[in-house]
N, C-alpha and C. Protein backbone atom coordinates (compact mmCIF):
# COMPACT_ATOMS: atom_id res chain seq x y z
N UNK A 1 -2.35 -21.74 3.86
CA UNK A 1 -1.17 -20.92 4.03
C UNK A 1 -1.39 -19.98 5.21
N UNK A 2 -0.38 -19.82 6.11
CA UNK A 2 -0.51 -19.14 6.93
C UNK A 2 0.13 -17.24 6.45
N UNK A 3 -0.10 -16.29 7.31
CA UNK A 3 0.00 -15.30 7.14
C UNK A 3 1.58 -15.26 6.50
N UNK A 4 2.22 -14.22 5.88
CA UNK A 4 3.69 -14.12 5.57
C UNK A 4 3.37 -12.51 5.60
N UNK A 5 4.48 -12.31 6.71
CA UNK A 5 5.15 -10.87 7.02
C UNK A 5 6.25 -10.64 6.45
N UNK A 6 6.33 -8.96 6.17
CA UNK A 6 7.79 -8.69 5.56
C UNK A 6 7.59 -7.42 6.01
N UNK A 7 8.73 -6.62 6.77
CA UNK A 7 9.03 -5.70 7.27
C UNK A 7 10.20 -5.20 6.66
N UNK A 8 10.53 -3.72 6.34
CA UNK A 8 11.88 -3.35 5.61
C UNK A 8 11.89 -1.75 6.25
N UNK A 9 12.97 -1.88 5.76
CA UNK A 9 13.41 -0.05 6.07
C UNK A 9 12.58 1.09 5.15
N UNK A 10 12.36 2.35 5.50
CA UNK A 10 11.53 2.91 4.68
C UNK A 10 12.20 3.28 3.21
N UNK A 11 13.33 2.54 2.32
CA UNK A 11 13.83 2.90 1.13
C UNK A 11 12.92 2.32 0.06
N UNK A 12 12.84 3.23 -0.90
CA UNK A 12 12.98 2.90 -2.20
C UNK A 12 13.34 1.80 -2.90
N UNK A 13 14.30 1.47 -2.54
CA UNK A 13 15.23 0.23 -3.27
C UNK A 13 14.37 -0.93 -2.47
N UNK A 14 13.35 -1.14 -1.48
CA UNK A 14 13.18 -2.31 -1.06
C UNK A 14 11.50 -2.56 -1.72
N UNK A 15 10.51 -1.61 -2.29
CA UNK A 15 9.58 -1.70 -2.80
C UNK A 15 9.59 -3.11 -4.06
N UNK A 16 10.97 -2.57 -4.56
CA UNK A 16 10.49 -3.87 -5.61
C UNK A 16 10.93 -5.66 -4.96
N UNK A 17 11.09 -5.86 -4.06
CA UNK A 17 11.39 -7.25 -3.43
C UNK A 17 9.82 -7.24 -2.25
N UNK A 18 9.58 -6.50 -1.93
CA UNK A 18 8.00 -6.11 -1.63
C UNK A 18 6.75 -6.68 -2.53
N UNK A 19 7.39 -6.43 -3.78
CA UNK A 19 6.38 -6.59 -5.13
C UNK A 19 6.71 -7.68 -5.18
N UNK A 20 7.91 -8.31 -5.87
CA UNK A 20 8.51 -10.09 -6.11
C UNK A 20 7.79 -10.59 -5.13
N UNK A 21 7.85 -10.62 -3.86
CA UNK A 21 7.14 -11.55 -2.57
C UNK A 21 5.51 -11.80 -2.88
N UNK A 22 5.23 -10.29 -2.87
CA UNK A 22 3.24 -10.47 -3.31
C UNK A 22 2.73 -10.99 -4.36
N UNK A 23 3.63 -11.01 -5.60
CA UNK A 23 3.28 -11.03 -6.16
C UNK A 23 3.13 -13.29 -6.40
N UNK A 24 4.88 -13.44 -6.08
CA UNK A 24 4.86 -14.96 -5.74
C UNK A 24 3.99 -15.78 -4.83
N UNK A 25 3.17 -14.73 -3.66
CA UNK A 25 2.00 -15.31 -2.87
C UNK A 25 1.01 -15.48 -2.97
N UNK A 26 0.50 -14.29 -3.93
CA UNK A 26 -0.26 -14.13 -4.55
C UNK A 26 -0.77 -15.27 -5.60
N UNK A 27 0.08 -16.00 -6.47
CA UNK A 27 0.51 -16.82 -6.82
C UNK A 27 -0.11 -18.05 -6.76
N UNK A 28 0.73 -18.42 -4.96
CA UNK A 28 1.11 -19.64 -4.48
C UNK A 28 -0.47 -19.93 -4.01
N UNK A 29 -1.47 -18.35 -3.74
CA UNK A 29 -2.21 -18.82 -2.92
C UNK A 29 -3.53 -18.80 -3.99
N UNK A 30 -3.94 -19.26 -5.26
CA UNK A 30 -4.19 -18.64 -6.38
C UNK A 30 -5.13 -18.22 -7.04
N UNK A 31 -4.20 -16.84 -6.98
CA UNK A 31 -5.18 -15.77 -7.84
C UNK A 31 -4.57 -15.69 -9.16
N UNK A 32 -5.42 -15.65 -9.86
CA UNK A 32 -5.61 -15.24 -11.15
C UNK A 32 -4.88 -15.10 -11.49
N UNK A 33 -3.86 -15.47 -12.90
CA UNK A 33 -2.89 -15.06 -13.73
C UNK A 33 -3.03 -13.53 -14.05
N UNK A 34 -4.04 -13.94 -14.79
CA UNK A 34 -4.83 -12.44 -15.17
C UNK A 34 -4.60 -11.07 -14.27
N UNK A 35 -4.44 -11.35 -13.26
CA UNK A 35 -4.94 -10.46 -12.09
C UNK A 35 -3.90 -9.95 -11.27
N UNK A 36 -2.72 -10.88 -11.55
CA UNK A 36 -0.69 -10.72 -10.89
C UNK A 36 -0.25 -8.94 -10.80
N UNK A 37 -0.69 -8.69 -12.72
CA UNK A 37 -0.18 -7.73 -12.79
C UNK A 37 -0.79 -6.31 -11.83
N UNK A 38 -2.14 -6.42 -11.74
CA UNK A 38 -3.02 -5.61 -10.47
C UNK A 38 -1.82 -5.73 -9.50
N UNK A 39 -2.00 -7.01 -8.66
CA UNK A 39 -1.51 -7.08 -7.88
C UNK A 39 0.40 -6.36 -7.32
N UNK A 40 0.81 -7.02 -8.47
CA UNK A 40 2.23 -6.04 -8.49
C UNK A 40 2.25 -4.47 -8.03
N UNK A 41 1.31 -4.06 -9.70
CA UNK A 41 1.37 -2.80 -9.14
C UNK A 41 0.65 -2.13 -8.02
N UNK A 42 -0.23 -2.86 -7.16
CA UNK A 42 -1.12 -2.15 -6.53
C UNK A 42 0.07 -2.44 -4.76
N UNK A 43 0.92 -3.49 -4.87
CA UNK A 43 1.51 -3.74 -4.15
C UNK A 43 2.65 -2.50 -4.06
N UNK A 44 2.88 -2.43 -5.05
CA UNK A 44 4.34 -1.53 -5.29
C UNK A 44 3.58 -0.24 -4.93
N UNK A 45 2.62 0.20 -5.72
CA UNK A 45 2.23 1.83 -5.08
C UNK A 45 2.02 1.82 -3.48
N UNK A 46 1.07 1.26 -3.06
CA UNK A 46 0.99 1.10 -1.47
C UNK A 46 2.67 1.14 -0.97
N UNK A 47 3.30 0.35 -1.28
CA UNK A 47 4.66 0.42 -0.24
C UNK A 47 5.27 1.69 -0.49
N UNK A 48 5.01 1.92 -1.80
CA UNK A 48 5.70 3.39 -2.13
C UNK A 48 4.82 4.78 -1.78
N UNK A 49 4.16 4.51 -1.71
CA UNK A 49 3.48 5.58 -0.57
C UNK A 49 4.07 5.59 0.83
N UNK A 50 3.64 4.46 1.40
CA UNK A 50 4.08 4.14 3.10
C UNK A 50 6.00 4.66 2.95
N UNK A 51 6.76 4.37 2.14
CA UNK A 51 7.67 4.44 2.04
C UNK A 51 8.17 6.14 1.79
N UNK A 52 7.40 7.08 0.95
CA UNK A 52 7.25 8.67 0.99
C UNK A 52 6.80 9.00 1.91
N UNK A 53 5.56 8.38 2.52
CA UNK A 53 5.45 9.19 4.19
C UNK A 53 6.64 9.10 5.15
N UNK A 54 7.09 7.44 5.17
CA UNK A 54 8.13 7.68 6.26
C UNK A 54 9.30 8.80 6.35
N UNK A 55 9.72 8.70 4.56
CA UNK A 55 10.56 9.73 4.52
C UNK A 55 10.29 11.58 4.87
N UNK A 56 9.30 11.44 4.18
CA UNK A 56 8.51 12.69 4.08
C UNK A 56 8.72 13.46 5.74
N UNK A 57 8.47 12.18 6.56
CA UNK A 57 8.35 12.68 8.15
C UNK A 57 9.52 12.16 8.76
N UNK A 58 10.66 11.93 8.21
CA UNK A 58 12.11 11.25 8.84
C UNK A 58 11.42 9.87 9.98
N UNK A 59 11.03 9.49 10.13
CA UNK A 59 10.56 8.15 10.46
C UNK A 59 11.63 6.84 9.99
N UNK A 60 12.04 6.37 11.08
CA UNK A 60 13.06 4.77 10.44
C UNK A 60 12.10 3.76 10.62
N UNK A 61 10.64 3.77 11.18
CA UNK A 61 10.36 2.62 11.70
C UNK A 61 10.53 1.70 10.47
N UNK A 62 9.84 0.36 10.77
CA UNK A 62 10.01 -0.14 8.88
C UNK A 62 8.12 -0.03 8.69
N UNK A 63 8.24 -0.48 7.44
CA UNK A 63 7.16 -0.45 6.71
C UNK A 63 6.34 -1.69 6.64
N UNK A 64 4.70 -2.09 7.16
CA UNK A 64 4.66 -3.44 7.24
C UNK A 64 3.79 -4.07 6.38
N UNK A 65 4.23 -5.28 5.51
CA UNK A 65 3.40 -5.59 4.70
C UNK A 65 3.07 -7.17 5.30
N UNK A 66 1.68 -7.65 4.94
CA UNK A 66 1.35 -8.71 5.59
C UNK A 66 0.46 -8.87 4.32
N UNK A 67 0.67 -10.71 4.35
CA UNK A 67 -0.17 -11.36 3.16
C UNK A 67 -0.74 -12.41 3.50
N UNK A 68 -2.33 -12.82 3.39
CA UNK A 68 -2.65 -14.13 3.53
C UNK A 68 -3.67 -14.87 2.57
N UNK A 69 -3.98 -15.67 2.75
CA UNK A 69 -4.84 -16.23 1.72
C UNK A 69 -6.16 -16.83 2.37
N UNK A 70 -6.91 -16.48 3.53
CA UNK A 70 -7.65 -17.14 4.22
C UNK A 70 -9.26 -17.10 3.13
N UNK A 71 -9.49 -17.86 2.40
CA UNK A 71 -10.62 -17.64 1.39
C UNK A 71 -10.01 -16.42 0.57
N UNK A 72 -9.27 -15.82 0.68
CA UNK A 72 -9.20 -14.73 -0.69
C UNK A 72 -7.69 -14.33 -0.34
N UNK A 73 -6.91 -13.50 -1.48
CA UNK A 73 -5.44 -12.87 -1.31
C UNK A 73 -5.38 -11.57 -0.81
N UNK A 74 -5.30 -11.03 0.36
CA UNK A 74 -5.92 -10.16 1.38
C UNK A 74 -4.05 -9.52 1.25
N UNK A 75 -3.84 -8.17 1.24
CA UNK A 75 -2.51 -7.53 1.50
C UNK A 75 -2.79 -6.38 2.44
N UNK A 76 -1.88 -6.31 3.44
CA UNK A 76 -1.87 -5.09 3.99
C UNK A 76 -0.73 -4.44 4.24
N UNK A 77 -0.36 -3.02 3.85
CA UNK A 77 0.17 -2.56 3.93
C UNK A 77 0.47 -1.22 5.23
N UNK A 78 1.42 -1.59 6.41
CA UNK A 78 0.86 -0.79 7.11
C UNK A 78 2.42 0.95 7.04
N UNK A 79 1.70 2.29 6.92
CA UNK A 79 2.83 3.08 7.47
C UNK A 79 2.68 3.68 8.90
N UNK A 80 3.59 4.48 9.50
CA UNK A 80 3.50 5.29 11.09
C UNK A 80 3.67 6.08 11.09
N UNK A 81 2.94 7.02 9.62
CA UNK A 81 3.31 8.21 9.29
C UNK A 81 1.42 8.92 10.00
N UNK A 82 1.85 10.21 10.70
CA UNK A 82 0.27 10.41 11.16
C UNK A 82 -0.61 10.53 10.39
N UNK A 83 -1.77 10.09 10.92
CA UNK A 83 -2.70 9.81 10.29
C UNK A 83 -2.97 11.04 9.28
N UNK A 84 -3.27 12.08 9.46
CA UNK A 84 -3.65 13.44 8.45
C UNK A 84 -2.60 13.37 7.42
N UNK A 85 -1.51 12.64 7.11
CA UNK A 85 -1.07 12.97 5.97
C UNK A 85 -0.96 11.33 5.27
N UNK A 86 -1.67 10.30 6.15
CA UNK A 86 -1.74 9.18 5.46
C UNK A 86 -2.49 9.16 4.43
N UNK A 87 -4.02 10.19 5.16
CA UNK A 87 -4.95 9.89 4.42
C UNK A 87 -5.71 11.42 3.73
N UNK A 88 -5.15 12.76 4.02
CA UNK A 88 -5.01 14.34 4.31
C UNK A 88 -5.51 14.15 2.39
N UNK A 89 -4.51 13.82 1.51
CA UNK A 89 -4.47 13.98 0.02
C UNK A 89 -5.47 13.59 -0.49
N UNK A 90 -5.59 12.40 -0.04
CA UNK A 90 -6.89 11.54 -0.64
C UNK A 90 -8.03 12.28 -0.70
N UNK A 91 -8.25 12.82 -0.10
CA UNK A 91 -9.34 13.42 0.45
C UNK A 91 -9.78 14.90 0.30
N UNK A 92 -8.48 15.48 -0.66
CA UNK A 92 -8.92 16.67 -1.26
C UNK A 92 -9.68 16.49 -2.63
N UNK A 93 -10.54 17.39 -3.08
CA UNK A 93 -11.04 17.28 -4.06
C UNK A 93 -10.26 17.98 -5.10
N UNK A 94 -10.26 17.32 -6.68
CA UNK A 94 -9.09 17.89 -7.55
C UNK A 94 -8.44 19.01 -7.78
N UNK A 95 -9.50 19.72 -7.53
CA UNK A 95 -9.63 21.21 -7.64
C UNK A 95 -8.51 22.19 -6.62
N UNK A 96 -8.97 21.62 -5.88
CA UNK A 96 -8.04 21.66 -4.39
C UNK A 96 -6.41 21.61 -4.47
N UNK A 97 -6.63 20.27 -4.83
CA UNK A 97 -5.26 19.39 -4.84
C UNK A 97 -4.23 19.91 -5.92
N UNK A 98 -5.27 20.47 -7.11
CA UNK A 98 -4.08 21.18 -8.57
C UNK A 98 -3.53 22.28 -7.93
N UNK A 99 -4.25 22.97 -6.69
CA UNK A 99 -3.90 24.59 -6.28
C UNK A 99 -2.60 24.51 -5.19
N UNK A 100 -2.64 22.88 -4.76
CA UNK A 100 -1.45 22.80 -3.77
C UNK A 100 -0.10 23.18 -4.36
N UNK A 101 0.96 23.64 -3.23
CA UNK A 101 2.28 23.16 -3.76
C UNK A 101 2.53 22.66 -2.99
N UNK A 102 2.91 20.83 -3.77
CA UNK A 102 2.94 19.72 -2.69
C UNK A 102 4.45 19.33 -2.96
N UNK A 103 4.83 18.98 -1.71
CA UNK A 103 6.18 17.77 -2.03
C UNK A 103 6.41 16.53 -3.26
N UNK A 104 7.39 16.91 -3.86
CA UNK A 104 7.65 15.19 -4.12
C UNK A 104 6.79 14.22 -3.65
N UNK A 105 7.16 14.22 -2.27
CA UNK A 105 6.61 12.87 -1.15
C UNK A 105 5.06 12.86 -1.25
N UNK A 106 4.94 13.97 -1.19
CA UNK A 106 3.01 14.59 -0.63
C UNK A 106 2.44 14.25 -2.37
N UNK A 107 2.95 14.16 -2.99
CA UNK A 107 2.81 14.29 -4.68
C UNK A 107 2.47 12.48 -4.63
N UNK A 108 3.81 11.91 -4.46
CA UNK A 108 3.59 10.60 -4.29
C UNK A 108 2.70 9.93 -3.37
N UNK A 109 1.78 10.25 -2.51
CA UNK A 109 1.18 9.50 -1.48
C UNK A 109 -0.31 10.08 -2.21
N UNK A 110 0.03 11.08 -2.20
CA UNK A 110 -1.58 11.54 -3.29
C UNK A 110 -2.26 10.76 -4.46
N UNK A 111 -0.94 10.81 -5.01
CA UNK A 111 -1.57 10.05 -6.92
C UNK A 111 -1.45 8.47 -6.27
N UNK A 112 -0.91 7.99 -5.36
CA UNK A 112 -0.50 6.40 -5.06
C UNK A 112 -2.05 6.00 -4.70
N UNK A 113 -3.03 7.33 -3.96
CA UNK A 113 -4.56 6.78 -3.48
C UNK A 113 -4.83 6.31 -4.83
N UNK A 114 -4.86 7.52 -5.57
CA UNK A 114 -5.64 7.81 -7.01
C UNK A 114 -5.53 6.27 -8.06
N UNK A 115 -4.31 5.98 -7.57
CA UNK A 115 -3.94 4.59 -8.53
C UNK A 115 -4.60 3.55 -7.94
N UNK A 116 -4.37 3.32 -6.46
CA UNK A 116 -4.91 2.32 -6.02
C UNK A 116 -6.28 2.01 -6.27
N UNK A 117 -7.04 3.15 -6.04
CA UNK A 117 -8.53 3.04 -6.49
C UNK A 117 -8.89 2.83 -7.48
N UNK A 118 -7.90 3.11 -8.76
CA UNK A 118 -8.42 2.96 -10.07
C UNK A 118 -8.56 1.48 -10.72
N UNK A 119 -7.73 0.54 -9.81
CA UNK A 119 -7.31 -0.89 -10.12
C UNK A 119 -7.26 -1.69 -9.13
N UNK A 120 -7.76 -1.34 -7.91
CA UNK A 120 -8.13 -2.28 -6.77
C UNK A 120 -9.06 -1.96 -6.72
N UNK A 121 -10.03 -3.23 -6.84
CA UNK A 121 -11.69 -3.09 -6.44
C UNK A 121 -12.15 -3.47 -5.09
N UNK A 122 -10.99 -3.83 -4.33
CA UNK A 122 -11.73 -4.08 -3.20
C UNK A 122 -10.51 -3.25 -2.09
N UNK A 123 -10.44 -1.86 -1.85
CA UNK A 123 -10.00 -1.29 -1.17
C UNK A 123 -10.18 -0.58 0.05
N UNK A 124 -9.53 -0.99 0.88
CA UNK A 124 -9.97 0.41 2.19
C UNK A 124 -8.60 0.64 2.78
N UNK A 125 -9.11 1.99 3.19
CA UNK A 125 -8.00 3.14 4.12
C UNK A 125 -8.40 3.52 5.23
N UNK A 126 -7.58 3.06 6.05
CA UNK A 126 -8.01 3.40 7.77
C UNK A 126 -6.83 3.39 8.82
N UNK A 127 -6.99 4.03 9.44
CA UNK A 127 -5.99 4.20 10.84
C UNK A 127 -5.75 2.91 11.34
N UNK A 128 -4.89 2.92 11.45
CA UNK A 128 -4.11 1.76 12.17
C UNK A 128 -5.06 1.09 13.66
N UNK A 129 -5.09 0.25 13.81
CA UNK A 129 -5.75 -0.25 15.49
C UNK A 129 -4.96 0.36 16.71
N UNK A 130 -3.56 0.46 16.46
CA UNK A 130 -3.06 0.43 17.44
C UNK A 130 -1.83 1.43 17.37
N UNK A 131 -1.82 2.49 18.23
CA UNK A 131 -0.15 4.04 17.57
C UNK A 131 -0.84 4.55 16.10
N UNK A 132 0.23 5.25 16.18
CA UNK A 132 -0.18 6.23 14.72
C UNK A 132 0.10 5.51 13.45
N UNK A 133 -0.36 6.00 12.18
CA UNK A 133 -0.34 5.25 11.17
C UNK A 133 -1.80 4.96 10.44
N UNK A 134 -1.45 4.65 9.35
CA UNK A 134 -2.56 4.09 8.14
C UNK A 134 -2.17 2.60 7.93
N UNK A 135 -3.30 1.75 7.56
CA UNK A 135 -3.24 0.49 7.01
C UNK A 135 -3.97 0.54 5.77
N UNK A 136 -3.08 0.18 4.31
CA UNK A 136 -3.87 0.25 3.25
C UNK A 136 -4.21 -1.23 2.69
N UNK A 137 -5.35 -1.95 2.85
CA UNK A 137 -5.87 -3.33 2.94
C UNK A 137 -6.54 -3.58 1.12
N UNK A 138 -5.55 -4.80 0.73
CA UNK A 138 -6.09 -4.64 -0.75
C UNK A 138 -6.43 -6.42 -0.41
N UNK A 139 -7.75 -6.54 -1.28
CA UNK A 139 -8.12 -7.82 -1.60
C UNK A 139 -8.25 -8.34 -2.89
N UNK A 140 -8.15 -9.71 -3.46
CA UNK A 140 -8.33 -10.31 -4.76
C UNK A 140 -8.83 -11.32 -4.57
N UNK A 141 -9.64 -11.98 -5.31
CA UNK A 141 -10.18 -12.86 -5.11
C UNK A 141 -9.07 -14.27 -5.52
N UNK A 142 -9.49 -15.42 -5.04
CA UNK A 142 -8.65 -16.75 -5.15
C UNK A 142 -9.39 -17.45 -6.00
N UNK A 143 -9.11 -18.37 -6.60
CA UNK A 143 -9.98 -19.61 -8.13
C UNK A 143 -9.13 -21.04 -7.51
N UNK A 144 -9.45 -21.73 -6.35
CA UNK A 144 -9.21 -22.77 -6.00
C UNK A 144 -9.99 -23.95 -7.05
């Protein structure tokens, strides 16, 4: 299978056809029954993060998610929200983070790390290669 891109506007309403897609590739390319439901939700928080930053910072670009299956079910989720508030939350310690008064948005991109880590075992967070932005890269393994 070759790569499958999906690009959308930064709404709400497009996270869950985000999820249907990963989750059917996920699927096609195959991982684990067992393992869908990870995938859903770990799909849906990532976009819904990328999707609170854009808003958070009035940003239209779209939001980019990319899926492949080259030896394993590899997702990336990319936003073009700057980097310090892609990755700013994550990175406070709890203590910290209870003393904030955070946004909605800043609320949502915070607890979205916290989830991802708790149920993706193979995660990383990093600046984009190329312009501003975070790429949040989730892997699963495949049972060919």
């Amino acid at each position: 299978m070759a790569t499958v891109r999906l690009s959308f506007s930064p709404a709400p309403v497009h996270v869950r056809t985000a999820r249907l897609v990963g989750v059917a590739v996920a699927r096609r390319a195959g991982v684990r029954e067992d393992l869908l439901d990870e995938v859903r939700l770990a799909i849906g928080e990532a976009c819904t993060r990328a999707v609170a930053l854009h808003r958070q910072y009035g940003l239209h670009d779209p939001v980019l998610v990319e899926m492949s299956d080259s030896g394993q079910y590899a997702v990336r989720v990319v936003d073009r929200a700057p980097i310090e508030a892609g990755i700013g939350l994550a990175a406070l310690p709890p203590d910290e983070l209870a003393n904030e008064a955070l946004t909605d948005e800043a609320l949502t991109t915070g607890v979205g790390f916290a989830l991802l880590a708790g149920f993706v075992e193979d995660l990383q967070v990093r600046p984009v290669d190329e312009g501003v932005g975070t790429e949040v890269r989730m892997v699963w393994p495949v049972g060919r």
